[in-house]
N, C-alpha and C. Protein backbone atom coordinates (compact mmCIF):
# COMPACT_ATOMS: atom_id res chain seq x y z
N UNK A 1 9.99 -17.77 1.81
CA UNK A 1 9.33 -16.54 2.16
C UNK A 1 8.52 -16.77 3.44
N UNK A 2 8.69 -15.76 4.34
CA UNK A 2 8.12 -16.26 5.44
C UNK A 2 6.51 -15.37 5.69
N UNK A 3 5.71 -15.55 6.58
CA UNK A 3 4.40 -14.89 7.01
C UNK A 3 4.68 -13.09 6.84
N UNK A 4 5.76 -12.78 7.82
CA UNK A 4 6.21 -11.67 7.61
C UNK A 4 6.32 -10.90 6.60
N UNK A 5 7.58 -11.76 5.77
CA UNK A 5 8.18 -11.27 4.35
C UNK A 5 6.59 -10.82 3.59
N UNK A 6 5.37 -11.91 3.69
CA UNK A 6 3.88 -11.96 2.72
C UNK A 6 3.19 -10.80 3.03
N UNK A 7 3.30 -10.65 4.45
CA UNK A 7 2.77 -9.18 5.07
C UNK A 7 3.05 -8.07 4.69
N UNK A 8 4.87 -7.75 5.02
CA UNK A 8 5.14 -7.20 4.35
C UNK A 8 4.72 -6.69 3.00
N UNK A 9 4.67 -7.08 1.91
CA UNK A 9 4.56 -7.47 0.24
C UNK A 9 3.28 -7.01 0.26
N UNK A 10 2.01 -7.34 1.28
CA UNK A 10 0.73 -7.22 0.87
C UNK A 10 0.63 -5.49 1.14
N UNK A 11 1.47 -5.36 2.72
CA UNK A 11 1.11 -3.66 2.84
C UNK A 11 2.21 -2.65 1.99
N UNK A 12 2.89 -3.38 1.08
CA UNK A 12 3.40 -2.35 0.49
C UNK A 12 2.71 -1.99 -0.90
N UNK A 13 2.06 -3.29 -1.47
CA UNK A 13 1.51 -2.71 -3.09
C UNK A 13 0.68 -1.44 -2.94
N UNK A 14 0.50 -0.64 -4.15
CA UNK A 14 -0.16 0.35 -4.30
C UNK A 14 -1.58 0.04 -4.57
N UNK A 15 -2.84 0.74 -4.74
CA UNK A 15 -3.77 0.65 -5.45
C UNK A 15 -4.49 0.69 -6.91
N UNK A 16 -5.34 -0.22 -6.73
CA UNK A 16 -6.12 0.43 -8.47
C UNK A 16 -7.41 0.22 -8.21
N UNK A 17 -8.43 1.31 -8.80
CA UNK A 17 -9.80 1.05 -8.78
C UNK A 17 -10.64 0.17 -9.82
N UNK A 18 -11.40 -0.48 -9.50
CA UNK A 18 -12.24 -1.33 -10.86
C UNK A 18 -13.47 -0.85 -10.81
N UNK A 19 -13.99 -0.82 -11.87
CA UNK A 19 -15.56 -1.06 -12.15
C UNK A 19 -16.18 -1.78 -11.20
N UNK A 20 -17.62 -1.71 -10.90
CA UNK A 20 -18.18 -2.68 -10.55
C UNK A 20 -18.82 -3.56 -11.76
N UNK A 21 -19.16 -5.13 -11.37
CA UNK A 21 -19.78 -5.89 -12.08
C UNK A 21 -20.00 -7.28 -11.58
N UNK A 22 -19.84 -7.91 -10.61
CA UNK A 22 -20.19 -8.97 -10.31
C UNK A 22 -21.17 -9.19 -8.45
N UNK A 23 -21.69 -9.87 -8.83
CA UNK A 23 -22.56 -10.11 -7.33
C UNK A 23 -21.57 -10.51 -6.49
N UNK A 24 -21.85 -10.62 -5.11
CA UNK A 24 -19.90 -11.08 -3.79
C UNK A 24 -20.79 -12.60 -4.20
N UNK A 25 -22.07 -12.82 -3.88
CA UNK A 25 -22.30 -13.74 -3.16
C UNK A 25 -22.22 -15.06 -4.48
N UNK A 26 -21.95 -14.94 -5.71
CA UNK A 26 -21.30 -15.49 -6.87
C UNK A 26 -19.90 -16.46 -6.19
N UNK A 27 -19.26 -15.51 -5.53
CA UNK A 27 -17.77 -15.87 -5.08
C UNK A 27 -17.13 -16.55 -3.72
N UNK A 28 -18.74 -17.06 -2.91
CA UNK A 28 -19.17 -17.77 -1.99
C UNK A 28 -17.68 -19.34 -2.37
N UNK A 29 -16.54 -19.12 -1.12
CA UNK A 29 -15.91 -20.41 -1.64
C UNK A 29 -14.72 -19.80 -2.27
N UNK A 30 -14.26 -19.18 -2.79
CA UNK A 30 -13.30 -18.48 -3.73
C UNK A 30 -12.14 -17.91 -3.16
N UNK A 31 -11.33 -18.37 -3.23
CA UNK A 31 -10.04 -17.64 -2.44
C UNK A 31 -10.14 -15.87 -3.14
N UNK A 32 -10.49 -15.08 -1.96
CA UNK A 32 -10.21 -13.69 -2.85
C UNK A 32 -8.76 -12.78 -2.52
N UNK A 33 -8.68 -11.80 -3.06
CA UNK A 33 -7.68 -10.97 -2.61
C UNK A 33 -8.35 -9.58 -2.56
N UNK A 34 -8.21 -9.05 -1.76
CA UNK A 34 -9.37 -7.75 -1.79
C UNK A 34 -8.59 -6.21 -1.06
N UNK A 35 -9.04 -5.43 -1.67
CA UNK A 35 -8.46 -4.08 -1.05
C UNK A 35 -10.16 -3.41 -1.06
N UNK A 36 -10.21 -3.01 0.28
CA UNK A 36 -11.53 -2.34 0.85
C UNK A 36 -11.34 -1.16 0.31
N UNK A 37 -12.33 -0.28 -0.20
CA UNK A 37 -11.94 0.92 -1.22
C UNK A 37 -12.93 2.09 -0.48
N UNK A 38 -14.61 1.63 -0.41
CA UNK A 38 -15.63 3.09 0.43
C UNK A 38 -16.49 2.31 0.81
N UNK A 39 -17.00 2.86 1.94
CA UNK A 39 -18.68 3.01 2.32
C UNK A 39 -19.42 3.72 1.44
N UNK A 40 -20.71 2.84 1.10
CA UNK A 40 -21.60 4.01 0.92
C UNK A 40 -23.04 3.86 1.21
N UNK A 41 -23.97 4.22 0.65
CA UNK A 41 -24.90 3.78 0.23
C UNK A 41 -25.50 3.66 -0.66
N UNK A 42 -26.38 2.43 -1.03
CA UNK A 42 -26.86 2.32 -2.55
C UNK A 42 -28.52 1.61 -2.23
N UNK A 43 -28.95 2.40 -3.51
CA UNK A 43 -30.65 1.80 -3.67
C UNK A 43 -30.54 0.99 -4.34
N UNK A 44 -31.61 -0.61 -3.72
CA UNK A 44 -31.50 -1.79 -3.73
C UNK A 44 -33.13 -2.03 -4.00
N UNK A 45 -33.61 -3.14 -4.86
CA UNK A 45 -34.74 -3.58 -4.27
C UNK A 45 -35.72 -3.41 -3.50
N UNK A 46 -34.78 -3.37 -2.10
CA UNK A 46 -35.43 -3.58 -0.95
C UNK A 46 -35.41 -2.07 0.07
N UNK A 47 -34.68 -1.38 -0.90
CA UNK A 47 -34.57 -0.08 -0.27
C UNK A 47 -33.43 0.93 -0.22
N UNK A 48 -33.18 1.82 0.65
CA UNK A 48 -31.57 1.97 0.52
C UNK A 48 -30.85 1.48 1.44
N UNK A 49 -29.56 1.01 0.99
CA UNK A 49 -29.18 -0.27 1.79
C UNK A 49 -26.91 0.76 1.67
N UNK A 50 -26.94 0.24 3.37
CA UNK A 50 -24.80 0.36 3.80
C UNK A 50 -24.38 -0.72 2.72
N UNK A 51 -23.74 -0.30 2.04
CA UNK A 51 -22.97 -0.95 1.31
C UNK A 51 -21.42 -0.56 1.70
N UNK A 52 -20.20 -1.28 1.64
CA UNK A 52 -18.92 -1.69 1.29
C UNK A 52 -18.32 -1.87 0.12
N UNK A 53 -17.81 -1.17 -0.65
CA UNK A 53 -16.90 -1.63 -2.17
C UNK A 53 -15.80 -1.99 -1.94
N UNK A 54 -15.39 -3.00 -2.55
CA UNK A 54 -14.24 -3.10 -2.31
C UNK A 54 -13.45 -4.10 -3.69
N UNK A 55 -12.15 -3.59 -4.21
CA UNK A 55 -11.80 -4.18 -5.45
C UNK A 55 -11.21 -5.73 -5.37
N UNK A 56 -11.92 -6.70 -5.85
CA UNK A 56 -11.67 -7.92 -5.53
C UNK A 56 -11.54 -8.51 -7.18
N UNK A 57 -9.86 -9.88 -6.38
CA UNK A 57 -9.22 -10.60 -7.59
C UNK A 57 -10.13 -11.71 -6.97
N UNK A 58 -10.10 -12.57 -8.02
CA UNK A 58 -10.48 -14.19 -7.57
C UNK A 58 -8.75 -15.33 -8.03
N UNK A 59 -8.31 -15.64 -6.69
CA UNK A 59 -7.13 -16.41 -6.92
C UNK A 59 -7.15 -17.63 -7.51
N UNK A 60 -6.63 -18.02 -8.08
CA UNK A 60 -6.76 -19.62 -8.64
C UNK A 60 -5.66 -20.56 -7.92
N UNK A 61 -5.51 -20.83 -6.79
CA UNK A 61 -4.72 -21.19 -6.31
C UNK A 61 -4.10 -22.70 -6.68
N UNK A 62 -4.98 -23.48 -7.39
CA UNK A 62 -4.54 -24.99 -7.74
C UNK A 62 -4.19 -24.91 -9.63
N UNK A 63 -3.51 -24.19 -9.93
CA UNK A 63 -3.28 -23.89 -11.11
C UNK A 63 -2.18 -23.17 -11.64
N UNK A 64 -1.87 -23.57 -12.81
CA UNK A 64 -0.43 -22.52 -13.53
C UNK A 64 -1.21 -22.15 -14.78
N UNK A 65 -2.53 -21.59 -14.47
CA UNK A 65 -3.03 -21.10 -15.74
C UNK A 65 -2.53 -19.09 -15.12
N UNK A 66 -2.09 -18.80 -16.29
CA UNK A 66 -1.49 -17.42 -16.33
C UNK A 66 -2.50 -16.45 -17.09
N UNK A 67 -3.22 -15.59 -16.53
CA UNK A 67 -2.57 -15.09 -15.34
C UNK A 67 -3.48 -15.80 -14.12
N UNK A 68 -2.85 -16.30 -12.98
CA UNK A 68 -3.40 -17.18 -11.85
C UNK A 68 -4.29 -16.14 -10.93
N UNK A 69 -4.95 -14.99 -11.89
CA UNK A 69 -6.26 -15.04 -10.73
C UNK A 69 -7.34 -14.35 -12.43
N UNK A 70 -8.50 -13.83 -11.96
CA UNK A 70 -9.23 -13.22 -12.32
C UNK A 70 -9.72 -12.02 -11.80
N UNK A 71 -9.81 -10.77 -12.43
CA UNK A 71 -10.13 -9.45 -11.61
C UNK A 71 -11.80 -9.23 -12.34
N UNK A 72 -12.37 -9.00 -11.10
CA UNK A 72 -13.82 -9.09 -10.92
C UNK A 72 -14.29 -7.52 -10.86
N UNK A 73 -13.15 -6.74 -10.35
CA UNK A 73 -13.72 -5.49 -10.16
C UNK A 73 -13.84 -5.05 -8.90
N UNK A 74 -14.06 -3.72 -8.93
CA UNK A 74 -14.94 -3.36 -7.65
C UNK A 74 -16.44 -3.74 -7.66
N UNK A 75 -16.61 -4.70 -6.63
CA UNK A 75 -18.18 -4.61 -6.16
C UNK A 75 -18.59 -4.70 -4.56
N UNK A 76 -20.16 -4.22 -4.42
CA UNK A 76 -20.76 -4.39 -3.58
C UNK A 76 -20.78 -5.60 -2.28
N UNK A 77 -20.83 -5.08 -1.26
CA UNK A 77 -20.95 -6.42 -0.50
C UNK A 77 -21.99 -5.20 0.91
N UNK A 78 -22.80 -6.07 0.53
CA UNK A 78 -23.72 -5.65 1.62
C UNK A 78 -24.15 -6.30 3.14
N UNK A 79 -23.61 -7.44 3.40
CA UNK A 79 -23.69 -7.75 4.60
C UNK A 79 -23.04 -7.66 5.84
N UNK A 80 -23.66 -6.97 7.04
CA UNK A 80 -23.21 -6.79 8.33
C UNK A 80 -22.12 -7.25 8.05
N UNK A 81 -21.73 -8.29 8.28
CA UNK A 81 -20.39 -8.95 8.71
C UNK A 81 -19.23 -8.95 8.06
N UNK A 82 -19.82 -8.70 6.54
CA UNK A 82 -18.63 -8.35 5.70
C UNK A 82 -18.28 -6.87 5.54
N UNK A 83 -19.28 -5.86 5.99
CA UNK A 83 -19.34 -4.79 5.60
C UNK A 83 -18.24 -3.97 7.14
N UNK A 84 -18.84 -4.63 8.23
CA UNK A 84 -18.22 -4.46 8.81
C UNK A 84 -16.18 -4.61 9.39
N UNK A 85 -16.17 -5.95 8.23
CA UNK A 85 -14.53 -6.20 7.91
C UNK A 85 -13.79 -6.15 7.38
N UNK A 86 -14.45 -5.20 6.32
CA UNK A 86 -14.13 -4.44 5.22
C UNK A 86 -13.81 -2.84 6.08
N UNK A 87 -14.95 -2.57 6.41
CA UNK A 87 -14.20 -1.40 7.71
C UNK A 87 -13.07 -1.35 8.13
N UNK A 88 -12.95 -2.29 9.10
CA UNK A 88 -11.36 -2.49 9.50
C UNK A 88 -10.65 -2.82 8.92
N UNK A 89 -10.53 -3.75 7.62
CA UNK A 89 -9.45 -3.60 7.04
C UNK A 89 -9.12 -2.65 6.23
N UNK A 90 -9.86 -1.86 6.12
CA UNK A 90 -9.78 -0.29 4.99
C UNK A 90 -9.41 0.55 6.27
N UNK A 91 -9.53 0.48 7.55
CA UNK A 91 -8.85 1.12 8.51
C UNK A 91 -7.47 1.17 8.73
N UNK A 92 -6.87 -0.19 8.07
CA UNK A 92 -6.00 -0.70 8.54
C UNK A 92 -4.92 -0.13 7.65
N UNK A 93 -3.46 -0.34 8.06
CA UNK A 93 -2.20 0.18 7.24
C UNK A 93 -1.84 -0.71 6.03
N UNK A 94 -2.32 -1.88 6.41
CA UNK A 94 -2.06 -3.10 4.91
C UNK A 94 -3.24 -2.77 3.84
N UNK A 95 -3.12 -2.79 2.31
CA UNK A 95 -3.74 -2.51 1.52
C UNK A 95 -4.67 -3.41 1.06
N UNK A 96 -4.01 -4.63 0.79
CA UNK A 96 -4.82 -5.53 -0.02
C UNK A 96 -4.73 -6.88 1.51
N UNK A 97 -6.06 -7.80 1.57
CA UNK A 97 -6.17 -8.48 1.71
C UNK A 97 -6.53 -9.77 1.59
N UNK A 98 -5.98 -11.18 2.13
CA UNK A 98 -6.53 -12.32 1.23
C UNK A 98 -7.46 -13.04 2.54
N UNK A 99 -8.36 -13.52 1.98
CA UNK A 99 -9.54 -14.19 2.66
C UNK A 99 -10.54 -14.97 1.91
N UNK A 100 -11.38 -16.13 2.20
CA UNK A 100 -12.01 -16.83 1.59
C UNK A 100 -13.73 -15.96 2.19
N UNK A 101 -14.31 -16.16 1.00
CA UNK A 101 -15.90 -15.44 1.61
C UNK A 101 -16.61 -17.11 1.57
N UNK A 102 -17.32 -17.24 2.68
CA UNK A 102 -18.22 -18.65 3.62
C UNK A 102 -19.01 -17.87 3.93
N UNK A 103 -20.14 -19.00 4.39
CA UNK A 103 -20.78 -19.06 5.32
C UNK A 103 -20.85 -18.99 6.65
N UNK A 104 -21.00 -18.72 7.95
CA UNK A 104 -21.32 -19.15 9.03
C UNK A 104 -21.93 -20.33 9.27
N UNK A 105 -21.97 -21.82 9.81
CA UNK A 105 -22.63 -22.63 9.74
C UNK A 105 -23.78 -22.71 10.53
N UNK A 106 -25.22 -22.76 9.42
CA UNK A 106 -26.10 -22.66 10.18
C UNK A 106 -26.81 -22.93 11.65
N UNK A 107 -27.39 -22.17 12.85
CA UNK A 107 -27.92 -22.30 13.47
C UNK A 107 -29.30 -23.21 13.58
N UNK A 108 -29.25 -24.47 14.20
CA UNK A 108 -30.68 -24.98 13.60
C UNK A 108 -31.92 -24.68 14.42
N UNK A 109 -31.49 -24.10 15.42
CA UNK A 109 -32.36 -22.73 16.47
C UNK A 109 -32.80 -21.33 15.85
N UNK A 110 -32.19 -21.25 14.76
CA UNK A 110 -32.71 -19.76 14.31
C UNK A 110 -33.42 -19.80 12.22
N UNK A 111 -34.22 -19.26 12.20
CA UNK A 111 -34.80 -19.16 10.92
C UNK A 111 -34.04 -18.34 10.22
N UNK A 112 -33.01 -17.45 10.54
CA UNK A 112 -32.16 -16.67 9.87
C UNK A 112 -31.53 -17.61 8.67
N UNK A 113 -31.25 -16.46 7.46
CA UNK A 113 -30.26 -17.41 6.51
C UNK A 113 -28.49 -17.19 7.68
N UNK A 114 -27.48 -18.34 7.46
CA UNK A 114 -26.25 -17.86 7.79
C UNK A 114 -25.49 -16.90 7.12
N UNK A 115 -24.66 -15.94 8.01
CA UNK A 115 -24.25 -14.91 7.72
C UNK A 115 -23.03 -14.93 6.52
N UNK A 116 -23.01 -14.52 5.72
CA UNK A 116 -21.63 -14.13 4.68
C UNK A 116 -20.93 -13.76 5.96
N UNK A 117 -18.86 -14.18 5.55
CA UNK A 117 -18.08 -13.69 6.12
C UNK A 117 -17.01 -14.08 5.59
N UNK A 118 -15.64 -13.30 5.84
CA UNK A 118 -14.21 -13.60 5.23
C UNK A 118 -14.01 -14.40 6.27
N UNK A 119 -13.31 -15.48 5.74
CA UNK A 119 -12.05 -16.46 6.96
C UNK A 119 -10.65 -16.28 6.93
N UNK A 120 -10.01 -16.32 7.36
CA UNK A 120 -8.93 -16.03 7.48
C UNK A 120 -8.01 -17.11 6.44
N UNK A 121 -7.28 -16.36 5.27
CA UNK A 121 -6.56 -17.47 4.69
C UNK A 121 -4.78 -18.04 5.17
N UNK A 122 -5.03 -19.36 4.57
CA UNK A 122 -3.88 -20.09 5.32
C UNK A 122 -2.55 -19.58 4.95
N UNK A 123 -1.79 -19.40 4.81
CA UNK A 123 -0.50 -19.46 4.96
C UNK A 123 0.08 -19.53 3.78
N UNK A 124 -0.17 -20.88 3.14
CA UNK A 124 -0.12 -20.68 1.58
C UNK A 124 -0.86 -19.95 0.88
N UNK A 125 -2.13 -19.89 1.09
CA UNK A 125 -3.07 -18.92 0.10
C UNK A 125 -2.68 -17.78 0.70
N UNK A 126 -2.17 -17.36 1.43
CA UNK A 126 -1.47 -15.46 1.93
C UNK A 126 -0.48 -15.63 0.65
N UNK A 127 0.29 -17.07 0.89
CA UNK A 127 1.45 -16.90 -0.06
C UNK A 127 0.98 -16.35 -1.56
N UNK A 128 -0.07 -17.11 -2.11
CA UNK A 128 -0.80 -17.34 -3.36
C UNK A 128 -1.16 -15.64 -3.71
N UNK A 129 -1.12 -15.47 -2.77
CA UNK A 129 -2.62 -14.10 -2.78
C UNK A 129 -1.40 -12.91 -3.03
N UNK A 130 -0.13 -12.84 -2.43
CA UNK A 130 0.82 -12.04 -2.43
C UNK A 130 1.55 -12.17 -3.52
N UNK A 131 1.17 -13.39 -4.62
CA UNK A 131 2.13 -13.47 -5.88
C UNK A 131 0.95 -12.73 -6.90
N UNK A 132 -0.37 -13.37 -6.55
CA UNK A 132 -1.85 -12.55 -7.50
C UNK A 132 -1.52 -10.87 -7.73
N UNK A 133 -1.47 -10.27 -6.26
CA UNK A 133 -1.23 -8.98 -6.11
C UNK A 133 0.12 -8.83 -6.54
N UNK A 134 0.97 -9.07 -6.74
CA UNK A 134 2.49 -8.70 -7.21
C UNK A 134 1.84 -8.60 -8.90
N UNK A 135 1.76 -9.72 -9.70
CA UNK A 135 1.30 -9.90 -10.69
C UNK A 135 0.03 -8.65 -11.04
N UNK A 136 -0.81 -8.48 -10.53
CA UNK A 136 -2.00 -7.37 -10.35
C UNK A 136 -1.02 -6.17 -10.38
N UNK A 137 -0.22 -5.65 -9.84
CA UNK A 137 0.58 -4.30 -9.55
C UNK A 137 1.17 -4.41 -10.73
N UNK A 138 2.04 -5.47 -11.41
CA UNK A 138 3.16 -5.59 -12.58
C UNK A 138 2.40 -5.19 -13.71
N UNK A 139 1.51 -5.72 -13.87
CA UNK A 139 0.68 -5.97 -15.01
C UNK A 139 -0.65 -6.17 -15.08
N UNK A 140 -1.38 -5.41 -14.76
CA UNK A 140 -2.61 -5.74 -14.71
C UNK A 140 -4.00 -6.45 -16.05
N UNK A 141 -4.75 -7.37 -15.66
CA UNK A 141 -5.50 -7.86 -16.24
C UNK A 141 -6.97 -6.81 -15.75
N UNK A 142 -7.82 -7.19 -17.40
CA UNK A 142 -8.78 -6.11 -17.31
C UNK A 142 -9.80 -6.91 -16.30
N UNK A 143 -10.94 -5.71 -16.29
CA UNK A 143 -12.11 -6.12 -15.27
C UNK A 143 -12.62 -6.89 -16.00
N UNK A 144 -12.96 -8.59 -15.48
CA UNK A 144 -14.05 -8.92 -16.27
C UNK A 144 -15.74 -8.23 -16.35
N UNK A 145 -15.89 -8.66 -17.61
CA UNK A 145 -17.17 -8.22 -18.24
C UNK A 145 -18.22 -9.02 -18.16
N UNK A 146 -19.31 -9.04 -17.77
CA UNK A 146 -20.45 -9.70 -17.19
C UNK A 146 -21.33 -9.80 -18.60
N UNK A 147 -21.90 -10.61 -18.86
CA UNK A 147 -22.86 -10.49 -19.93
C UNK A 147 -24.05 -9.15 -19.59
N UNK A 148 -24.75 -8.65 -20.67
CA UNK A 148 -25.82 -7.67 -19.82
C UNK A 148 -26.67 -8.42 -19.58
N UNK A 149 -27.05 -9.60 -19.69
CA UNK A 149 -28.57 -10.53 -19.36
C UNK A 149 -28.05 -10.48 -17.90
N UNK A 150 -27.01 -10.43 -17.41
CA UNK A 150 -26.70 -10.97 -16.20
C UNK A 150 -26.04 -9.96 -15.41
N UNK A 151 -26.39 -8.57 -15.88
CA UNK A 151 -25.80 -7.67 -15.00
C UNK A 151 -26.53 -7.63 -13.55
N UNK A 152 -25.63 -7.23 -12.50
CA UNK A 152 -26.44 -7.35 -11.08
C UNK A 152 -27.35 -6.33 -11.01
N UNK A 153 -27.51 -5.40 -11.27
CA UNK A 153 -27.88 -4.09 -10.94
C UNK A 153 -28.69 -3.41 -11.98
């Protein structure tokens, strides 16, 4: 299967909406697969805050445990950088996307925390991410359920 053929495959699946229930920044490291879903805004803590939803699997890429991802749901991602690439890819004609959520590596000139951001996944994990979503479209697994001690919100 080539880059193409994966491309292909990713902009043809259809959609499904999830619940929300998990924090992004939990999934710091995590190969995801994600379809950008709305903007909105939501009251936070700290105020009312641009938020991004978007329905995200967690891939298991070093494994033949079935089913090889976990569905997390739709949730929140509130930072510039993600919020903003979630934009464009919800702009975009492909549906679902695969990307790892990192860090930026810190600046040791600036007091800022480093920024959340998607990286671009390799080649195999496109591959990985395009069998998750095939599997996700065939048959779907439910949203996981968060304990309530540990709901985000």
């Amino acid at each position: 299967m080539t880059n193409h053929d994966i491309d292909q495959i990713l902009r043809d699946l259809g959609t499904v909406v999830a619940p929300s229930g998990v924090k992004a920044s939990t999934l710091e490291g995590e190969l995801l697969v994600i379809r950008p879903t709305r903007s909105d805004k939501m009251t936070t803590e700290i105020g009312i805050s641009d938020v991004f939803f978007a329905e995200t699997l967690v891939a298991f890429p070093d494994t033949t445990e079935e089913p090889p991802y976990r569905n997390v749901g739709e949730i929140p991602y509130f930072w510039t950088v993600t919020r903003r690439q979630l934009q464009q890819w919800h702009d975009a004609p492909q549906t679902w996307f695969v990307a790892r959520l990192t860090r930026q590596k810190r600046d040791p000139e600036s007091a800022k925390s480093p920024a959340y951001i998607f990286v671009a996944a390799t080649s195999e994990e496109k591959a990985m991410g395009a069998k998750v979503i095939q599997r996700h479209m065939s048959d779907p697994i439910p949203v996981e359920q968060p304990d309530t001690d540990d709901a985000p919100f």
